[in-house]
PDB file of N, CA and C in Angstrom:
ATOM      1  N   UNK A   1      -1.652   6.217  -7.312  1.00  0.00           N
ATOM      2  CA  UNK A   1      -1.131   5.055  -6.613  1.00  0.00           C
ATOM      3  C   UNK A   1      -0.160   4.332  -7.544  1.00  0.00           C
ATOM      4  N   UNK A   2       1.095   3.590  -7.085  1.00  0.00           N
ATOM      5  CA  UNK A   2       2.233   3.187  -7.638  1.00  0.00           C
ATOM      6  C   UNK A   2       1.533   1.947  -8.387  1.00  0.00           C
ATOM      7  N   UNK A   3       1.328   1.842  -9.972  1.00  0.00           N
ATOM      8  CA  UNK A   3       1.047   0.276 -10.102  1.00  0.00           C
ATOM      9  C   UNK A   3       1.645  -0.785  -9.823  1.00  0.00           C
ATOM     10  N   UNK A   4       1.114  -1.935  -9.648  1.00  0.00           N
ATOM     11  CA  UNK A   4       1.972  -3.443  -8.565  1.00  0.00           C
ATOM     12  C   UNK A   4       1.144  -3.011  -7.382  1.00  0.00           C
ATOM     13  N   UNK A   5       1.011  -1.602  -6.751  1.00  0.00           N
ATOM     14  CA  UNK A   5       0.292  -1.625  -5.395  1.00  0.00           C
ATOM     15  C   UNK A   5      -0.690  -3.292  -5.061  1.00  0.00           C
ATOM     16  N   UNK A   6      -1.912  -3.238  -6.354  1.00  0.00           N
ATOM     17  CA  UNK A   6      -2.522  -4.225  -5.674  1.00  0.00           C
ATOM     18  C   UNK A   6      -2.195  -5.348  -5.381  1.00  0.00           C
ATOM     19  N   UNK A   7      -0.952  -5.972  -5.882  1.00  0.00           N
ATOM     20  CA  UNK A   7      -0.910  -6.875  -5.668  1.00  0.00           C
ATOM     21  C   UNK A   7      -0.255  -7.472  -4.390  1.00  0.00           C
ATOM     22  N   UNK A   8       0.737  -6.175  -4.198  1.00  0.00           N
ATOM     23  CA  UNK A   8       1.003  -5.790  -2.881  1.00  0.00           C
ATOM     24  C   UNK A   8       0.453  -5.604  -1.776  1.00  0.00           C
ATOM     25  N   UNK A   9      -0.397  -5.122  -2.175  1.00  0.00           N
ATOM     26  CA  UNK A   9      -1.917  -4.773  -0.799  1.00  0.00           C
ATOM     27  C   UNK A   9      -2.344  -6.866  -0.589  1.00  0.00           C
ATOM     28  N   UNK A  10      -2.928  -7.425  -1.743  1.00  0.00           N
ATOM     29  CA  UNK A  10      -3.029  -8.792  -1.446  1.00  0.00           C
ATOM     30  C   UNK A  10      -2.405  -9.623  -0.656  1.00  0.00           C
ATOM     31  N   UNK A  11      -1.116  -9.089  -0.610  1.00  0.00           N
ATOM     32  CA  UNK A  11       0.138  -9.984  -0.196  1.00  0.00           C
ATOM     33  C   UNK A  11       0.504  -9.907   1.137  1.00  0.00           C
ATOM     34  N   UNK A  12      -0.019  -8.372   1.459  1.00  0.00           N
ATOM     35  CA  UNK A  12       0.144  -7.358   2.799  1.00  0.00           C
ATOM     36  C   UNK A  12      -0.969  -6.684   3.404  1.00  0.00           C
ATOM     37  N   UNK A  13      -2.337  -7.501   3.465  1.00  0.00           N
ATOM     38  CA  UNK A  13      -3.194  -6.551   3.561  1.00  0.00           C
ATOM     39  C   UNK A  13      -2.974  -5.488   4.973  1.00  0.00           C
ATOM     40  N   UNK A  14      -1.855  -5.562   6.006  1.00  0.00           N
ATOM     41  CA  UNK A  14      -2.352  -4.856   6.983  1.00  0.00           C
ATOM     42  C   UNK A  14      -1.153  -3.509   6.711  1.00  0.00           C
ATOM     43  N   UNK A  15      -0.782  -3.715   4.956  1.00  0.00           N
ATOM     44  CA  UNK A  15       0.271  -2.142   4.877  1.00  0.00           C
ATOM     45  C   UNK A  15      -0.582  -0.987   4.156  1.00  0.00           C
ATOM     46  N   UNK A  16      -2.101  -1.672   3.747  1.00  0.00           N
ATOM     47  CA  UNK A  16      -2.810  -1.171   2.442  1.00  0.00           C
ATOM     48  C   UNK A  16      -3.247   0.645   3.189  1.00  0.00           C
ATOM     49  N   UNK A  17      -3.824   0.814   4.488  1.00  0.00           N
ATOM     50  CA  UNK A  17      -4.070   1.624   5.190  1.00  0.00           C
ATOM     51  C   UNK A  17      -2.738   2.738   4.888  1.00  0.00           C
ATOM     52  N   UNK A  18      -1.480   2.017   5.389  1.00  0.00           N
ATOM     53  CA  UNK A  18      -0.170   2.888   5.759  1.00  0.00           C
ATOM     54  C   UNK A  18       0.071   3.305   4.780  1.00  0.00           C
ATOM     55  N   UNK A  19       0.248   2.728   3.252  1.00  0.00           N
ATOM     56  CA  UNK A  19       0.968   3.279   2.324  1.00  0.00           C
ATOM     57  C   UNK A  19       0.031   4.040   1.772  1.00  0.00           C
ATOM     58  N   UNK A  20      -1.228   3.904   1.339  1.00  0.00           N
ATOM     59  CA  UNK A  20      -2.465   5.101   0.813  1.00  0.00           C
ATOM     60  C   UNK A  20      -2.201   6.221   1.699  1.00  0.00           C
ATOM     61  N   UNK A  21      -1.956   5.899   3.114  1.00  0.00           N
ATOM     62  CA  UNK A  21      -1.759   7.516   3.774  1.00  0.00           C
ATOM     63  C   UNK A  21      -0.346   7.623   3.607  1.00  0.00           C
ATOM     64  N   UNK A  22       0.367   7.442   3.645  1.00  0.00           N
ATOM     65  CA  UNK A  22       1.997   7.518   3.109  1.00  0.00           C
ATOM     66  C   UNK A  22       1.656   8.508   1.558  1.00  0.00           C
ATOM     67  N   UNK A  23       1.569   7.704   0.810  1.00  0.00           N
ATOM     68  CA  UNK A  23       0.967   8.313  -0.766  1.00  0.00           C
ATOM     69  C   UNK A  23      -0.024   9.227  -0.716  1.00  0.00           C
ATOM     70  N   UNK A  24      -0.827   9.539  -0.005  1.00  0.00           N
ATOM     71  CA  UNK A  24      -1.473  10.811   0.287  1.00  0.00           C
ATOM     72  C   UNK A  24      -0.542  11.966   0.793  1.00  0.00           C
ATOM     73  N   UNK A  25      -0.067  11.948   1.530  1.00  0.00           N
ATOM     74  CA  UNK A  25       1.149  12.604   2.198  1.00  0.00           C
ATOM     75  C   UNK A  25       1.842  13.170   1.026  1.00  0.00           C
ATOM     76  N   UNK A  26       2.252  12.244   0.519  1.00  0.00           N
ATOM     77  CA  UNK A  26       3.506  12.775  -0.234  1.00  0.00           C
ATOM     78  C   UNK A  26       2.961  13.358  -1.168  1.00  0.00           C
ATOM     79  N   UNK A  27       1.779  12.934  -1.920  1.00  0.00           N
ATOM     80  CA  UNK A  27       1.085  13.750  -2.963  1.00  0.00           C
ATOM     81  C   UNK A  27       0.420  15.257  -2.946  1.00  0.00           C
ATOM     82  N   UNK A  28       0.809  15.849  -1.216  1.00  0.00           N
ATOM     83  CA  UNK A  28       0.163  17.138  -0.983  1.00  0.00           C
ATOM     84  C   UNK A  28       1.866  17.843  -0.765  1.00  0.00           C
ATOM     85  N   UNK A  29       2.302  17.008  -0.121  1.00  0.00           N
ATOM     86  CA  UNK A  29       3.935  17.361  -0.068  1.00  0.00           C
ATOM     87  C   UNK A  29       4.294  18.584  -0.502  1.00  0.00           C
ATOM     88  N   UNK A  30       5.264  19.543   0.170  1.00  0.00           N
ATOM     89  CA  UNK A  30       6.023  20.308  -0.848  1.00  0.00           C
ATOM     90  C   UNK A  30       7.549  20.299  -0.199  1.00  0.00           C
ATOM     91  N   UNK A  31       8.416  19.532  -0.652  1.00  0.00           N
ATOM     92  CA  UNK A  31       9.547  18.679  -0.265  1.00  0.00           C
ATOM     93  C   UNK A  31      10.635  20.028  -0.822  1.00  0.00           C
ATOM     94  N   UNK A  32      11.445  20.733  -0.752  1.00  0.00           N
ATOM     95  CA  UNK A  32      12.291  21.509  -1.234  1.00  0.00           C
ATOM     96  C   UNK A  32      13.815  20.817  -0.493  1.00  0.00           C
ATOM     97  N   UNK A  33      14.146  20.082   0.230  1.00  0.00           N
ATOM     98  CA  UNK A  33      14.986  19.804   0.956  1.00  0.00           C
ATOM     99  C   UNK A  33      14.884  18.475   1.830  1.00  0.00           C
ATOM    100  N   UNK A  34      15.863  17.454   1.988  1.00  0.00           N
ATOM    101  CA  UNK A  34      15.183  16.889   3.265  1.00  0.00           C
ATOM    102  C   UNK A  34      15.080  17.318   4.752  1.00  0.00           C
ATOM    103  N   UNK A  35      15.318  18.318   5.549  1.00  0.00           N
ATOM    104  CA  UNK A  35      14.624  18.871   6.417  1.00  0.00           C
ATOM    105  C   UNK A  35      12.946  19.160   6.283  1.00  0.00           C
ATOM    106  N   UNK A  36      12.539  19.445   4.990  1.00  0.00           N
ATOM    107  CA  UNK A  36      11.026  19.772   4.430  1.00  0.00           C
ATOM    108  C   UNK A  36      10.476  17.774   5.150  1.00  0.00           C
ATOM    109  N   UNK A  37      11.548  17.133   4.732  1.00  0.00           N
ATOM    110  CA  UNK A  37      10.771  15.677   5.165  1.00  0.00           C
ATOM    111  C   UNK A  37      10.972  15.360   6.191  1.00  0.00           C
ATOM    112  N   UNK A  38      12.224  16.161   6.783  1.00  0.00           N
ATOM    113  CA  UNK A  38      12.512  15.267   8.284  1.00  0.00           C
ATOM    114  C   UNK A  38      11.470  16.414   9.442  1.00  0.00           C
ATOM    115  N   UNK A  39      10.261  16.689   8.936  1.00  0.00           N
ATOM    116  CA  UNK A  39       9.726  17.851   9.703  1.00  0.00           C
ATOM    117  C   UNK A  39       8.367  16.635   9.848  1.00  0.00           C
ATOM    118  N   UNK A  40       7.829  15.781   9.195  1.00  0.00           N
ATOM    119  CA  UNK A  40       6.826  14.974   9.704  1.00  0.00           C
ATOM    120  C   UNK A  40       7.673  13.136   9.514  1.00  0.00           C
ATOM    121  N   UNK A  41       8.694  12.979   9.067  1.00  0.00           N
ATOM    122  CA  UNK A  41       9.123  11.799   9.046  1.00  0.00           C
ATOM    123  C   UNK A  41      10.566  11.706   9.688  1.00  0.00           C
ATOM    124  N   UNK A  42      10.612  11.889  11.175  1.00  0.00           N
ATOM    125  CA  UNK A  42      11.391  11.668  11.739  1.00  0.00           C
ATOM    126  C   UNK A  42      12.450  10.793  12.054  1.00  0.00           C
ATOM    127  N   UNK A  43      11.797   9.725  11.921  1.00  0.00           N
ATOM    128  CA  UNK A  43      12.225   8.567  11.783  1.00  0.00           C
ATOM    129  C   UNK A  43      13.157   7.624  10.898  1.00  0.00           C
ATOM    130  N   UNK A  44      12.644   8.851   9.664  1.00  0.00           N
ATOM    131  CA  UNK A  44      13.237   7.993   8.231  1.00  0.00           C
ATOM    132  C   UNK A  44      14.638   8.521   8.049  1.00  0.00           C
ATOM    133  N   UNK A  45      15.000   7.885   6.949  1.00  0.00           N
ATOM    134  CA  UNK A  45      16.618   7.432   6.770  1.00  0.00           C
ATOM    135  C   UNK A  45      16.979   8.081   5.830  1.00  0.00           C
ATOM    136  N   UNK A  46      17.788   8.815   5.498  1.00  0.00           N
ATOM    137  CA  UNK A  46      18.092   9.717   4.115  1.00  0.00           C
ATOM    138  C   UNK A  46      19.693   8.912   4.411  1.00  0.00           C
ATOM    139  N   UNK A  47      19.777   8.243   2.628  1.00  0.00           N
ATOM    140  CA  UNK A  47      20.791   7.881   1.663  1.00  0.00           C
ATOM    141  C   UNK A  47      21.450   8.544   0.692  1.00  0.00           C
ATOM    142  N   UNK A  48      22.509   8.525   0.467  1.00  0.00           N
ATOM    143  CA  UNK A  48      23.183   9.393  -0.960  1.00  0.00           C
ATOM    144  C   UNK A  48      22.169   9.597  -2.208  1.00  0.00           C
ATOM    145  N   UNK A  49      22.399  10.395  -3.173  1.00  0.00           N
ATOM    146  CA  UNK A  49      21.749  10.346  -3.909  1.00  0.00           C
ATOM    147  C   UNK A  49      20.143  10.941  -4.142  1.00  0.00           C
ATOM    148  N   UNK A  50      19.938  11.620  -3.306  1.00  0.00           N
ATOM    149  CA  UNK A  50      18.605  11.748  -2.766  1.00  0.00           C
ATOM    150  C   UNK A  50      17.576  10.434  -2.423  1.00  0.00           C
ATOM    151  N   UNK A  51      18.380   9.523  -1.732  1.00  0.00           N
ATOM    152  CA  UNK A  51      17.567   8.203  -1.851  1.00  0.00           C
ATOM    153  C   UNK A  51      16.905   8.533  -0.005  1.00  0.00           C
ATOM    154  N   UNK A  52      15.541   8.084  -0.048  1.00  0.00           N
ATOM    155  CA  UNK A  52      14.867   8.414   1.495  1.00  0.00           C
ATOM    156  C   UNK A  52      14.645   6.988   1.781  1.00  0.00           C
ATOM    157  N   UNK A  53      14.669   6.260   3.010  1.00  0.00           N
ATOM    158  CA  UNK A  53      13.854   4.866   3.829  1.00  0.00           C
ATOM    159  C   UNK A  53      13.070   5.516   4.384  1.00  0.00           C
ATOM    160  N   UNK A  54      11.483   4.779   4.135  1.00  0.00           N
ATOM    161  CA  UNK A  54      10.311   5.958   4.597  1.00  0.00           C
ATOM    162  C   UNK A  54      10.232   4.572   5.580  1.00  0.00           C
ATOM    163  N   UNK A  55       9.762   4.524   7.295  1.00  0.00           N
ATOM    164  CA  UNK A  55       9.397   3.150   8.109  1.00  0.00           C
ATOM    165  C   UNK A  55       7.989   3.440   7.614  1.00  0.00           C
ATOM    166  N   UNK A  56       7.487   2.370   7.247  1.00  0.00           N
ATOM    167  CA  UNK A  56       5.893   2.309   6.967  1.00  0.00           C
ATOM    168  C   UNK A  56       5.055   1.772   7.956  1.00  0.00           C
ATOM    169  N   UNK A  57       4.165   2.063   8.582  1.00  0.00           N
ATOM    170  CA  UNK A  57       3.495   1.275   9.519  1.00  0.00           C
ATOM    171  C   UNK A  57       4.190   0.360  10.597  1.00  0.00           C
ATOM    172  N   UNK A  58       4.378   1.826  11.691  1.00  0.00           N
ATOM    173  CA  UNK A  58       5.690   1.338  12.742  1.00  0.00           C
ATOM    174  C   UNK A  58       6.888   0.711  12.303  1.00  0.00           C
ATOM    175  N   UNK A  59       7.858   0.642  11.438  1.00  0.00           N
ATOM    176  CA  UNK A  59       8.699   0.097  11.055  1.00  0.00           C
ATOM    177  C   UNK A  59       8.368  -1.197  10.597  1.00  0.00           C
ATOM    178  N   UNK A  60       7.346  -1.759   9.910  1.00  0.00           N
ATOM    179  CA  UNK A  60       7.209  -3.211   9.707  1.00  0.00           C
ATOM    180  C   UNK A  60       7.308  -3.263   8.318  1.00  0.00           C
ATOM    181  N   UNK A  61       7.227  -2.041   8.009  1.00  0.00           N
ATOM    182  CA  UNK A  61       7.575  -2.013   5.953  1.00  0.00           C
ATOM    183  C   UNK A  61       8.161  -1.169   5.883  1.00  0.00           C
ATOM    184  N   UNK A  62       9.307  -0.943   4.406  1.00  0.00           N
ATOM    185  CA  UNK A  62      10.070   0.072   4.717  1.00  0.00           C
ATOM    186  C   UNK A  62      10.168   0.454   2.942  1.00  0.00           C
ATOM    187  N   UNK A  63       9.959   1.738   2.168  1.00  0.00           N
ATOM    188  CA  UNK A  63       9.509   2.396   0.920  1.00  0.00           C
ATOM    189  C   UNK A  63      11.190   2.857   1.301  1.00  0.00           C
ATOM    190  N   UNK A  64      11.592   2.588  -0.149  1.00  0.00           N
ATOM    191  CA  UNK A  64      12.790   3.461  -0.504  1.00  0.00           C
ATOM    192  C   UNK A  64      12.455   4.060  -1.380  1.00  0.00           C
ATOM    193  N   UNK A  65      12.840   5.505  -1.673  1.00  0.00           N
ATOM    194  CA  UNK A  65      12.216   6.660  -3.065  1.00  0.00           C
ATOM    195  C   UNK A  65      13.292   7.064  -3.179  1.00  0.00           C
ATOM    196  N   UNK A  66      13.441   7.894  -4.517  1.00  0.00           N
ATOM    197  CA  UNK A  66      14.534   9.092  -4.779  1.00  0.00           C
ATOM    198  C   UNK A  66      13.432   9.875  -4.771  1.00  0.00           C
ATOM    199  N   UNK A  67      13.983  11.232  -4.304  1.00  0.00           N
ATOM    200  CA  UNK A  67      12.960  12.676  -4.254  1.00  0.00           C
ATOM    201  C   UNK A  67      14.076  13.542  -5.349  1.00  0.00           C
ATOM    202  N   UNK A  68      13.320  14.276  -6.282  1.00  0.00           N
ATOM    203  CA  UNK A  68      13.987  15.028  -7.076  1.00  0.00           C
ATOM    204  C   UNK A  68      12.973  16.396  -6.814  1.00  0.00           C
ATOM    205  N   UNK A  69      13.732  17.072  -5.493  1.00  0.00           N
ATOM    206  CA  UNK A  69      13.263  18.313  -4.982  1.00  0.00           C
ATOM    207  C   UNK A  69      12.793  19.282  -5.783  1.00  0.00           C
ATOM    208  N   UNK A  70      13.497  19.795  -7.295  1.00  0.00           N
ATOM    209  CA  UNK A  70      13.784  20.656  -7.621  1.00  0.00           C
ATOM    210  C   UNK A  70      12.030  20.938  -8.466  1.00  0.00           C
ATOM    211  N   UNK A  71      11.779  19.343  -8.937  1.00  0.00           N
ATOM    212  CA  UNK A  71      10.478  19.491  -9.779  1.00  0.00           C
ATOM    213  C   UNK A  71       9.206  18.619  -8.927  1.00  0.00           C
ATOM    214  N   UNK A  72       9.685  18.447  -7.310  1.00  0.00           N
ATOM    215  CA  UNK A  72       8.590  17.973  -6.947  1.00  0.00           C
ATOM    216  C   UNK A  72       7.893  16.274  -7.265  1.00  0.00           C
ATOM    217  N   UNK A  73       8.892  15.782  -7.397  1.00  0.00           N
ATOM    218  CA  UNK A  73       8.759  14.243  -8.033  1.00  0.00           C
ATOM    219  C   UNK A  73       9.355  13.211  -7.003  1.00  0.00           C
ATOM    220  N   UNK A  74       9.043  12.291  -6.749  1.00  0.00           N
ATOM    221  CA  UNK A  74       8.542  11.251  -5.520  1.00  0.00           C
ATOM    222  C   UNK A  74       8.847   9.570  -6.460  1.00  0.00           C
ATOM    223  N   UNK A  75      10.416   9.364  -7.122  1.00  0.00           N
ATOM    224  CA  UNK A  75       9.882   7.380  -7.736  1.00  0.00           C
ATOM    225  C   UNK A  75      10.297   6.714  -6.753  1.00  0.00           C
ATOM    226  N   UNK A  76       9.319   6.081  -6.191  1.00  0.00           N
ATOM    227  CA  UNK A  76       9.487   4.705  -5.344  1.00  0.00           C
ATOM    228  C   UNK A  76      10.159   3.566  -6.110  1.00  0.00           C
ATOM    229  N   UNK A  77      11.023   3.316  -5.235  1.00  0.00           N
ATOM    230  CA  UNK A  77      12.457   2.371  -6.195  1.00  0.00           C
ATOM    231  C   UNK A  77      11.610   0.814  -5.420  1.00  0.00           C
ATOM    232  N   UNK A  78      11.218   0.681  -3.955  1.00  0.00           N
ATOM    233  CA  UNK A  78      11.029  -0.440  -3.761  1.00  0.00           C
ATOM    234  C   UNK A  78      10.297  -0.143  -2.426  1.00  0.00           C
ATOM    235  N   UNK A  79       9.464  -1.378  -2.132  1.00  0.00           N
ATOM    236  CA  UNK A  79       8.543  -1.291  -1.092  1.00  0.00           C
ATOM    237  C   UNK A  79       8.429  -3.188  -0.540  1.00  0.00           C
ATOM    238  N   UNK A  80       8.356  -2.954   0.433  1.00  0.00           N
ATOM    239  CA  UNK A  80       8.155  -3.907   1.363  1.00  0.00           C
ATOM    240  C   UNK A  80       8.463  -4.910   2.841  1.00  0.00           C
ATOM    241  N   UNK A  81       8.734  -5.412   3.449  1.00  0.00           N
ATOM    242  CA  UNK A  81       8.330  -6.055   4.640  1.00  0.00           C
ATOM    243  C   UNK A  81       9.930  -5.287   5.113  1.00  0.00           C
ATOM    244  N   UNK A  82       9.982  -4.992   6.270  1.00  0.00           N
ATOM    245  CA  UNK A  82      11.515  -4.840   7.084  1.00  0.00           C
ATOM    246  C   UNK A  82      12.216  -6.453   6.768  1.00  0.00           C
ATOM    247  N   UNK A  83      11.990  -7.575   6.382  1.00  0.00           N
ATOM    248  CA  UNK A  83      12.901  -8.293   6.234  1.00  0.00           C
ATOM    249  C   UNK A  83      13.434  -8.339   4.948  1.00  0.00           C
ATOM    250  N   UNK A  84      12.315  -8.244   3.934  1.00  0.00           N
ATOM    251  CA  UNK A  84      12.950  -8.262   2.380  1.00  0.00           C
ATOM    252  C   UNK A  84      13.912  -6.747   2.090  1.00  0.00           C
ATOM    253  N   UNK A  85      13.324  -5.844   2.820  1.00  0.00           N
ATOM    254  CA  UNK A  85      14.341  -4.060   2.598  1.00  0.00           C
ATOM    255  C   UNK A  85      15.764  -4.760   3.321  1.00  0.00           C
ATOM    256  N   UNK A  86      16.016  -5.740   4.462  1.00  0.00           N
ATOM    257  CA  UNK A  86      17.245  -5.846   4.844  1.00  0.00           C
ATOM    258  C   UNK A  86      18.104  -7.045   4.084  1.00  0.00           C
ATOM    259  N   UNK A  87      17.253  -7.595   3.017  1.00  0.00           N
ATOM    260  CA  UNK A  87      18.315  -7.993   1.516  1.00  0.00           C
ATOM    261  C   UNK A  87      18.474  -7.274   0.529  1.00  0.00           C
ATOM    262  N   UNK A  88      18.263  -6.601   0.724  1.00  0.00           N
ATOM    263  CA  UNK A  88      18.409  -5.295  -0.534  1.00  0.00           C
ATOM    264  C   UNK A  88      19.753  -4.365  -0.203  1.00  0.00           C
ATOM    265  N   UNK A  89      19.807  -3.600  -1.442  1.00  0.00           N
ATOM    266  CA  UNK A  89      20.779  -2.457  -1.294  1.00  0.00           C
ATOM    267  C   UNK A  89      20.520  -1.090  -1.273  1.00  0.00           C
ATOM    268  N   UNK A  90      19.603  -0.579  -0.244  1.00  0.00           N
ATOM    269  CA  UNK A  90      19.164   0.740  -0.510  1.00  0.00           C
ATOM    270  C   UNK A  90      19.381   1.466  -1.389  1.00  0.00           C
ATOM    271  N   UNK A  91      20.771   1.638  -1.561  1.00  0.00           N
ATOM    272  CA  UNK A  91      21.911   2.799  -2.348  1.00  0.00           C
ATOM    273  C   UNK A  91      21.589   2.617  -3.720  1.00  0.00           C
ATOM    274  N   UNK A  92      21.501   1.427  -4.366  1.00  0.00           N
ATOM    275  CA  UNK A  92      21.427   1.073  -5.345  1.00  0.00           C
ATOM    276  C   UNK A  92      20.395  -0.027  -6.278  1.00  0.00           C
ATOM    277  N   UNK A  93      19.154  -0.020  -5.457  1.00  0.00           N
ATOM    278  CA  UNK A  93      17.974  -0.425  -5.452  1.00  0.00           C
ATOM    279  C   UNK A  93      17.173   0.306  -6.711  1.00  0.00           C
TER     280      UNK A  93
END
């Protein structure tokens, strides 16, 4: 689990469910491409850079990651509410 989670979970208790299964997910993952992601995350948003918008719990939170396919690695750049992800800069987050 990403540390900061808890304090996040405190702040958000109704994302604590979504993102443990989000982070379960991705931790069985075998991502070679984003088609490998757009095969259970339909929804989500692929950015330059290998940057992904994962919608978290019906679109009410929104995880930006870089995926580095090649070795199987998943860093979450930023996490939280659909209003704070729409002051941000995905691209460069």
């Amino acid at each position: 689990m990403k540390p900061g989670w808890a304090q996040f979970f405190r702040a958000h208790t109704d994302a604590e469910q979504s993102l443990l299964a989000w982070h379960a997910d991705v931790k069985h993952a075998y991502w070679r491409s984003p088609s490998d992601i757009k095969k259970n995350y339909r929804h989500d948003s692929f950015l330059a850079g290998n940057r992904v918008v994962f919608n978290i719990k019906g679109n009410t939170y929104r995880l930006v990651a870089t995926i580095q396919y090649e070795f199987g690695i998943v860093y979450i750049l930023f996490e939280g509410t659909h209003r704070e992800y729409d002051q941000i800069d995905a691209g460069t987050v």
